[in-house]
Protein backbone atom coordinates (compact mmCIF):
# COMPACT_ATOMS: atom_id res chain seq x y z
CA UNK A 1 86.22 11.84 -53.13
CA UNK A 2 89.72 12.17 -51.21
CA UNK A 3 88.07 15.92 -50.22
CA UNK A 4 85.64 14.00 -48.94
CA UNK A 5 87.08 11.66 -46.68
CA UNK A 6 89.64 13.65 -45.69
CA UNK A 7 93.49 12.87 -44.94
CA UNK A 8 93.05 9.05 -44.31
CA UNK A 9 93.26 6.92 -47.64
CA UNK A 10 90.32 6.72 -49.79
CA UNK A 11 89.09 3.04 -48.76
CA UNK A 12 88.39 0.23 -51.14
CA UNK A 13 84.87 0.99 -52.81
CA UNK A 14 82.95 -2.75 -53.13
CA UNK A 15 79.56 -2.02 -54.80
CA UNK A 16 78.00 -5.48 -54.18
CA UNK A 17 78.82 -4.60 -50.72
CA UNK A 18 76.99 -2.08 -48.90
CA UNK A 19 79.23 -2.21 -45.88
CA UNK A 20 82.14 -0.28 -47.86
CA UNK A 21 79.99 2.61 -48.77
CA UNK A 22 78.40 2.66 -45.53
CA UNK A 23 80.97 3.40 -43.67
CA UNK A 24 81.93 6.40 -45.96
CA UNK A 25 80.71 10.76 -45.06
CA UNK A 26 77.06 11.20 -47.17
CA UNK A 27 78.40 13.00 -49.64
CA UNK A 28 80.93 10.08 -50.56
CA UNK A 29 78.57 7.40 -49.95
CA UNK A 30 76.54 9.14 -53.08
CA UNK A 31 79.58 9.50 -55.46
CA UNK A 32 79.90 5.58 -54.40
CA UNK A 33 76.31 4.62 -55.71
CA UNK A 34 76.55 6.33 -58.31
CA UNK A 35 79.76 5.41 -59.78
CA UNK A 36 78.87 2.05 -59.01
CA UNK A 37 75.26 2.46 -60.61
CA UNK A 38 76.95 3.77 -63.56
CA UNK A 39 79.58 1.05 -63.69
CA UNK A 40 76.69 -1.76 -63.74
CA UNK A 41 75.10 -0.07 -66.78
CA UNK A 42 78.15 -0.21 -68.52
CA UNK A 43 78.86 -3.29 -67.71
CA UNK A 44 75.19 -4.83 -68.75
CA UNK A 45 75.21 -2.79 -71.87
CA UNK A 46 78.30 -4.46 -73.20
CA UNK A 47 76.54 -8.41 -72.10
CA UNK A 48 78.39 -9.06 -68.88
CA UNK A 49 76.83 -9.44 -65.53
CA UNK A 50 78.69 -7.81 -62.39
CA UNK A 51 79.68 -11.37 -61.21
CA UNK A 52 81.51 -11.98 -64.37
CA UNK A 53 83.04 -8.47 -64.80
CA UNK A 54 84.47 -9.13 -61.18
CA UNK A 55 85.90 -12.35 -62.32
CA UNK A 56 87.61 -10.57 -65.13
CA UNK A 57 88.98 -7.73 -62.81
CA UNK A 58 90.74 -10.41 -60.58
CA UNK A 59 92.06 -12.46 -63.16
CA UNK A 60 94.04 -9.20 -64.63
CA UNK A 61 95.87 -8.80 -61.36
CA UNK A 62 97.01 -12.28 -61.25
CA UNK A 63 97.26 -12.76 -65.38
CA UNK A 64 100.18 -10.55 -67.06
CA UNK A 65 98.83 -11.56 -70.52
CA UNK A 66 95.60 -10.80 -70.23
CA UNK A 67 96.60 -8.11 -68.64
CA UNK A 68 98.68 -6.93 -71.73
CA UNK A 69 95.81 -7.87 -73.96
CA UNK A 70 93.37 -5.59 -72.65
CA UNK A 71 95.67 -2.94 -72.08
CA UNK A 72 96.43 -2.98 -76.09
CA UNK A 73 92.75 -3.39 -76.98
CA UNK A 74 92.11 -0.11 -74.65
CA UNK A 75 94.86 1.65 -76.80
CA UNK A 76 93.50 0.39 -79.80
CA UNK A 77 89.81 1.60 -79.04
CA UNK A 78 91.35 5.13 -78.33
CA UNK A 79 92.72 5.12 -81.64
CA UNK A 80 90.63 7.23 -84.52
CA UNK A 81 88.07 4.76 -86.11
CA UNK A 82 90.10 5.48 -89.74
CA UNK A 83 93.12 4.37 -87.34
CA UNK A 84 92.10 0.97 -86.70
């Protein structure tokens, strides 16, 4: 993506809003859809909608606990199944 857009920073990438991949080079604007495709089947498969996957995503920036708690359960899931 940076290749893509060049020097300038890579901007922030909304997927419920069309006007931040719009504004990003072809190429870029189809990385965009499909991460963000691919990060709304993730999220439905595991019984969240986008709206409440959003919710969760602002709460860690503003929630050191929860913050902590997800960042053990993501260490935890790395670990070998016979590790857990």
């Amino acid at each position: 993506m940076k290749k893509l857009i060049g020097n300038g920073e890579i901007p922030q990438i909304v997927c419920n809003d069309s006007n931040s991949i719009n504004g990003l080079p072809k190429k870029a604007q189809d990385i965009a859809v499909n991460y963000c495709n691919h990060a709304q089947k993730i999220v439905e498969d595991n019984g969240l909608k986008f709206e409440q996957f959003n919710k969760i995503t602002i709460e860690l920036q503003n929630n050191t606990i929860l913050k902590k708690q997800v960042y053990n359960t993501l260490l935890r899931l790395q670990q070998p199944p016979e590790s857990r």
